[in-house]
Protein backbone atom coordinates (compact mmCIF):
# COMPACT_ATOMS: atom_id res chain seq x y z
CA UNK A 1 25.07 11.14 -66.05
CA UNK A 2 21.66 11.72 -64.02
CA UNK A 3 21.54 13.20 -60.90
CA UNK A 4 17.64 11.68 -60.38
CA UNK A 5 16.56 9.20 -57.71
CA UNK A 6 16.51 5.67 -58.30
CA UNK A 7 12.46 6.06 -59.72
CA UNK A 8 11.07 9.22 -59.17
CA UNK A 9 7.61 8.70 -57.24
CA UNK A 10 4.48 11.20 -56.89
CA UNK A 11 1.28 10.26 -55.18
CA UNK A 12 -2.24 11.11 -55.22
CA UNK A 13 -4.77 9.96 -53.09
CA UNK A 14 -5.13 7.34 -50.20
CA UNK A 15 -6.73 3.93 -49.48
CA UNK A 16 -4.83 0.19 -49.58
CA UNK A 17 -5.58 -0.11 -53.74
CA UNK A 18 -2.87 1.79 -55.53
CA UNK A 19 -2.79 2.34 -59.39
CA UNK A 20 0.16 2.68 -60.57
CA UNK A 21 1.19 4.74 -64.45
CA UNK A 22 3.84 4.45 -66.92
CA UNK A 23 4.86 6.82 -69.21
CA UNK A 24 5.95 5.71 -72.67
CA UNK A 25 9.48 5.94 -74.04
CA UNK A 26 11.15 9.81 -73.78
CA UNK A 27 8.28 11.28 -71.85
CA UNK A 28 7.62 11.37 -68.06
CA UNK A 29 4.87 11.16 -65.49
CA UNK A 30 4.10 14.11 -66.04
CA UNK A 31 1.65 13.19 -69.42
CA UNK A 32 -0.74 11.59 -66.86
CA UNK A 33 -1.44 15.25 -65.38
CA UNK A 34 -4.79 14.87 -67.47
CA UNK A 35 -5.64 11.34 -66.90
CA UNK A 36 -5.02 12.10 -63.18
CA UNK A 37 -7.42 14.71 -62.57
CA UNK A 38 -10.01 12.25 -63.77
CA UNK A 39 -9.25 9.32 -61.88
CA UNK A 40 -9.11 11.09 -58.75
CA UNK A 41 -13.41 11.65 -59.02
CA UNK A 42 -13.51 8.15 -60.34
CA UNK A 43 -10.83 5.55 -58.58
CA UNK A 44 -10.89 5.02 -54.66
CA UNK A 45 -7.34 4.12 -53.89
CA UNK A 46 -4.03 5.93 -54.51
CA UNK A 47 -2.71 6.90 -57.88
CA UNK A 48 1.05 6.07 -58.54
CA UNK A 49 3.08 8.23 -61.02
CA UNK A 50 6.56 7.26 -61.69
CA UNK A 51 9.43 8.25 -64.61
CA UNK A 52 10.55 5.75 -65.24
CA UNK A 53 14.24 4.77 -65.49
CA UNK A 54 16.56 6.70 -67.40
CA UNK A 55 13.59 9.55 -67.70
CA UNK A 56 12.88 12.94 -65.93
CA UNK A 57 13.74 12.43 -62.39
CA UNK A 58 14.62 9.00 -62.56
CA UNK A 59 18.04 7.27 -62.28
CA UNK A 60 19.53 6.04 -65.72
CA UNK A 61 20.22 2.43 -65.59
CA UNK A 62 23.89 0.65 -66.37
CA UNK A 63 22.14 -1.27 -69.21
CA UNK A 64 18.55 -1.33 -70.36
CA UNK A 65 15.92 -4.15 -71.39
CA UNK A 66 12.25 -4.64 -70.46
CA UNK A 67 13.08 -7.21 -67.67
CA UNK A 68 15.59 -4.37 -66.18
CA UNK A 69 13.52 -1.97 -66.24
CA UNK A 70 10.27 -3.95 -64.91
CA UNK A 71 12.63 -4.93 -62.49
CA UNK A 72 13.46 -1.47 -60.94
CA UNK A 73 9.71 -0.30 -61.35
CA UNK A 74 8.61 -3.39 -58.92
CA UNK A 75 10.99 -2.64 -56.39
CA UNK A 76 9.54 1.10 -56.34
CA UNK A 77 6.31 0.19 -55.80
CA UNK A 78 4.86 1.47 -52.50
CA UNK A 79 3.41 -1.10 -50.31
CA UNK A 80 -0.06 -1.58 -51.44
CA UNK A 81 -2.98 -4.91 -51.12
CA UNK A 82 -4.19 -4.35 -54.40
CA UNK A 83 -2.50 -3.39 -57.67
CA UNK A 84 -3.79 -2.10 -60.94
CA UNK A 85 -1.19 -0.75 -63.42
CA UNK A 86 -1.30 1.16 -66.19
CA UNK A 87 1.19 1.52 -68.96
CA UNK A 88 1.32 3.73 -72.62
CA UNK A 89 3.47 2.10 -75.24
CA UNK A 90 7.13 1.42 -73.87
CA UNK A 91 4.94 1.55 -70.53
CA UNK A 92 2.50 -0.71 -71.72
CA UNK A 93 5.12 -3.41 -72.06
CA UNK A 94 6.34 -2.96 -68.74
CA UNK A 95 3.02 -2.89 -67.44
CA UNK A 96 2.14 -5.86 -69.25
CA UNK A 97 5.37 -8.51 -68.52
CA UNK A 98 4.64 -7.39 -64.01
CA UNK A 99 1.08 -8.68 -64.93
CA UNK A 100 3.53 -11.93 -64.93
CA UNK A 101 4.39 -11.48 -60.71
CA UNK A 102 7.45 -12.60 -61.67
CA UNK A 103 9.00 -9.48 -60.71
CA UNK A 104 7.94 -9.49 -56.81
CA UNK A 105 4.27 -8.04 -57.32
CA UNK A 106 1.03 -8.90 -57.91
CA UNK A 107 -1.08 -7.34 -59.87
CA UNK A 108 -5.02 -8.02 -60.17
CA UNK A 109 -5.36 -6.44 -63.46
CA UNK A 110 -3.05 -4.33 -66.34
CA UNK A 111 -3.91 -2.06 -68.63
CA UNK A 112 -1.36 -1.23 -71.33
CA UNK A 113 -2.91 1.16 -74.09
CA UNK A 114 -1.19 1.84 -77.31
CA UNK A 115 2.02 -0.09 -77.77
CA UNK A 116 3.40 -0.62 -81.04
CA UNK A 117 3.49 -4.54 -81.79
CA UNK A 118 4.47 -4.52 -85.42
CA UNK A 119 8.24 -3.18 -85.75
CA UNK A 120 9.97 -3.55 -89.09
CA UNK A 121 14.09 -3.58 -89.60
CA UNK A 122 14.16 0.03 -90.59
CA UNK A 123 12.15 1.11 -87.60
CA UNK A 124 14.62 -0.85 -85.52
CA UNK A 125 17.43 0.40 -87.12
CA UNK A 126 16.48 3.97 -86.90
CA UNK A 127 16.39 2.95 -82.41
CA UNK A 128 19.47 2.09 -82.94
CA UNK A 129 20.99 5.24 -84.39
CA UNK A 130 19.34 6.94 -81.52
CA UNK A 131 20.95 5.26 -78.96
CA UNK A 132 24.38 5.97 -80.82
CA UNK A 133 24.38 9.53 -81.02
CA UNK A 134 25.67 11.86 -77.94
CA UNK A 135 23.51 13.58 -76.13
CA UNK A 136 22.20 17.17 -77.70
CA UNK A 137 22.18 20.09 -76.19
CA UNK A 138 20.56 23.42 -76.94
CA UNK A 139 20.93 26.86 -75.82
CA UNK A 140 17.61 27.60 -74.84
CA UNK A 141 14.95 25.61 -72.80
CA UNK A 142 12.31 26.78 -75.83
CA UNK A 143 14.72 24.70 -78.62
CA UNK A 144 15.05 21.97 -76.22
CA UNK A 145 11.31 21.71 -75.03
CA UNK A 146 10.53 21.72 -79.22
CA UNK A 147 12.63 18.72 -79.14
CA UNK A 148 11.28 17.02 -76.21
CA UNK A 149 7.96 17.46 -77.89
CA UNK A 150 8.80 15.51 -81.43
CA UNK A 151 10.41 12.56 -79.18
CA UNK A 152 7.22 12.16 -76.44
CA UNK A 153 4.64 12.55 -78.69
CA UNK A 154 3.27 15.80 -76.84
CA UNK A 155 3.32 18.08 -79.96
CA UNK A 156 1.14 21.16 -79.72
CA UNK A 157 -1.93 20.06 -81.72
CA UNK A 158 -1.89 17.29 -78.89
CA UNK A 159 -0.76 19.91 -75.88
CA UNK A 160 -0.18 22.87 -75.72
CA UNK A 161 -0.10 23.09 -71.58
CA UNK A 162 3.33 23.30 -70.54
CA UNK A 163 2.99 21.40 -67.61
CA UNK A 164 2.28 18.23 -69.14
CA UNK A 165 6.22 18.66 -70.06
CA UNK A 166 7.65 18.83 -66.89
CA UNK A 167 10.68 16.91 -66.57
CA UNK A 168 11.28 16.70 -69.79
CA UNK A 169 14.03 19.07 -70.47
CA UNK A 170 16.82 19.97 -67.86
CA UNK A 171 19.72 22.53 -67.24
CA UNK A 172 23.34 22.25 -67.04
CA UNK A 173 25.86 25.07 -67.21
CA UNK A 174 23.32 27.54 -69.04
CA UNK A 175 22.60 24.66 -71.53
CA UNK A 176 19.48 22.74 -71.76
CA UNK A 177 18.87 18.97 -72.81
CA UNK A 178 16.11 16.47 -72.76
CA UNK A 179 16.40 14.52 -69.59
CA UNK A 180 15.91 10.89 -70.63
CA UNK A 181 18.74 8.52 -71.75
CA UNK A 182 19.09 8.09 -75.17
CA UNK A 183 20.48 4.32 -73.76
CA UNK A 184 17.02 3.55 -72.95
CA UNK A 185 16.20 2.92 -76.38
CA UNK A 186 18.38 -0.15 -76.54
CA UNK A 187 15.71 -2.11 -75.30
CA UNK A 188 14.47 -3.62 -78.66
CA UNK A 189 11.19 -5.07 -80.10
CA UNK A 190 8.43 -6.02 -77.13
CA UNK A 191 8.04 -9.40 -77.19
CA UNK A 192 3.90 -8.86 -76.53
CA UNK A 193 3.09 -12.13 -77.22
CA UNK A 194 5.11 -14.10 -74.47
CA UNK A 195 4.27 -10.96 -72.37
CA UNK A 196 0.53 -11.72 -72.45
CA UNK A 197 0.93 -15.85 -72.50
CA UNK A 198 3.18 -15.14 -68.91
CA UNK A 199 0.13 -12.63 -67.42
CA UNK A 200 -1.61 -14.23 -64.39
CA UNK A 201 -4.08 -11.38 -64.04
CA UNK A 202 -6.34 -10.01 -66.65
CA UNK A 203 -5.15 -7.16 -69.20
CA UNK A 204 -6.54 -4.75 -71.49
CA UNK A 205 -5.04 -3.19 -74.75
CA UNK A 206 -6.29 -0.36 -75.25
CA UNK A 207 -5.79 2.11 -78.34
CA UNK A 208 -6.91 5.43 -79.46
CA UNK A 209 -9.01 5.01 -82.73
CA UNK A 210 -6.66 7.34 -84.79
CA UNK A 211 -3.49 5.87 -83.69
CA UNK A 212 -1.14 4.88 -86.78
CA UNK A 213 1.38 3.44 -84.90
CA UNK A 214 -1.08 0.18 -84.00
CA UNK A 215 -4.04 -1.39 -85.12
CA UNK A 216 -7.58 -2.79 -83.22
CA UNK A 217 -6.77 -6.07 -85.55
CA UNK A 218 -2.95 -6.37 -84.57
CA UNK A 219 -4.37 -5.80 -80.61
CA UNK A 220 -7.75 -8.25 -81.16
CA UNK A 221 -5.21 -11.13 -82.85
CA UNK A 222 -4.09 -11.07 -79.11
CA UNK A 223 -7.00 -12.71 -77.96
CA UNK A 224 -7.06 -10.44 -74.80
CA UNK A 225 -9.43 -7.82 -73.69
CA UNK A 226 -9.38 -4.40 -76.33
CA UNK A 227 -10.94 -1.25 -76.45
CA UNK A 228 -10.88 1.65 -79.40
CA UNK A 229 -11.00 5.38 -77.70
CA UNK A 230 -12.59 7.77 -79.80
CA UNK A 231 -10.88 10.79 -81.71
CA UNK A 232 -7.69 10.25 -79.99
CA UNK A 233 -4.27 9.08 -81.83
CA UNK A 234 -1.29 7.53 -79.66
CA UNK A 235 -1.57 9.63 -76.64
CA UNK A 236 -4.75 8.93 -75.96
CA UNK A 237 -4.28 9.38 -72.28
CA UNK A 238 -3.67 13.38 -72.86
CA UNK A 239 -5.63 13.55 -75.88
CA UNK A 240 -9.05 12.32 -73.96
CA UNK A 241 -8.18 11.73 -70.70
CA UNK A 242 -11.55 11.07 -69.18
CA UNK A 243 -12.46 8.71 -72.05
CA UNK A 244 -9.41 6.94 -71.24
CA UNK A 245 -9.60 7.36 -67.56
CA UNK A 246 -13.25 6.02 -67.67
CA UNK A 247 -12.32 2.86 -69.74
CA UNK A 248 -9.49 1.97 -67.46
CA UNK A 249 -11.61 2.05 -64.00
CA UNK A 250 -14.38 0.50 -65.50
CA UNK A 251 -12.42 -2.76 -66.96
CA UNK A 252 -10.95 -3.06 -63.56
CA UNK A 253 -14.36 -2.90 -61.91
CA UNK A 254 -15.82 -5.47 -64.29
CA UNK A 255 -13.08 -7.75 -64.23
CA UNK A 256 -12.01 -7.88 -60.25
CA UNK A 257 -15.04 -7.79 -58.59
């Protein structure tokens, strides 16, 4: 069904230290255009942007749950000596269960901002429908890049830059589609909680302050490191990217060193 590479890479950057970022569910790499820009003047190491699988450039998997797909993403890792990764939402999770090193590397700290830890039956029954209906197609990349907004997050009053949708829609025969698998969706409720009890390296949740889809008490009952971002919702990482930026490089500094 996807014509993508295994995980689609892009790299910014040089040194041994890598930081690696993961999108959240239906988006790409490409929402960490922003964030980017401002790590590059504040992290010294390389910066790691991936889709993940099933998502822009990225190879759909045969069947999809978080182990899978933290699986795949720790195989694509380019050799580094240190590790810092960075997830948003269906990221986060990932981000969070490798801060386990169960899944062949080793972080020395995670970061996994926004993730929605409270999921009722109707939410997780409305997943499910989405991962049952065929994929839709539209006859213009406008209709279809309207779409790929509602489902990432990246409506206009949060973006209205263009490129932080790349990769999001593609072509086929004159007819255009969003390019991640509806299948990914299967993957279910994060189990946070044994996520964060596994992690053998420090990790932060991290939130914007306007973000309905979590709360600072549902992230503080953690126990773990948190942080509130001002005047940003759930995409906090395009929404104030050097806010964001600044809080991730900083946590690392104060908690490595």
């Amino acid at each position: 069904m996807f014509a993508g590479v295994s995980v689609y890479i892009e790299e910014r950057g040089q040194g041994d230290a890598a930081m690696l970022l993961l999108h959240g569910f239906g988006a790409t790499g490409a929402v960490w255009r922003r964030a980017v820009i401002e790590l590059v003047d504040m992290w010294t190491g390389r910066i790691v942007v991936c889709d993940l699988p099933g998502h822009g450039r990225s190879a759909a998997l045969a069947t999809y749950s978080y182990p899978s797909v933290a699986e795949t993403i720790a195989r694509a890792i380019p050799p580094c000596e240190s590790l810092v990764v960075v997830g948003h939402s269906f990221g986060g999770v990932i981000a969070t269960m490798l801060a386990s090193g169960r899944y062949g590397v080793e972080p020395d700290a995670v970061v996994a901002s926004s993730v929605k830890v409270t999921w009722s039956a109707e939410e997780l029954a409305g997943f499910a429908t989405l991962v049952s209906k065929p994929v839709r197609w539209f006859t213009s990349r406008g209709e279809a890049e309207d779409r790929y907004r509602k489902v990432s997050g990246l409506t206009v009053d949060v973006t209205d830059d263009p490129a932080d949708l790349e990769r999001g829609v593609c072509e086929d025969d004159q007819r255009f589609r969003l390019s991640y698998d509806p299948a990914a969706g299967a993957v279910g409720a994060p189990g946070m909680a044994a996520a964060l009890a596994d992690a053998d390296c420090v990790v932060l949740l991290s939130r914007g302050a306007k973000d309905p889809m979590v709360t600072m008490a549902e992230l503080q009952a953690f126990g773990v490191a948190t942080v509130d971002i001002v005047d940003a919702g759930h995409n906090v990482h395009v929404e104030q990217p050097e806010l964001f930026a600044r809080s991730v490089v900083e946590f690392v500094a104060d908690r490595t060193s």
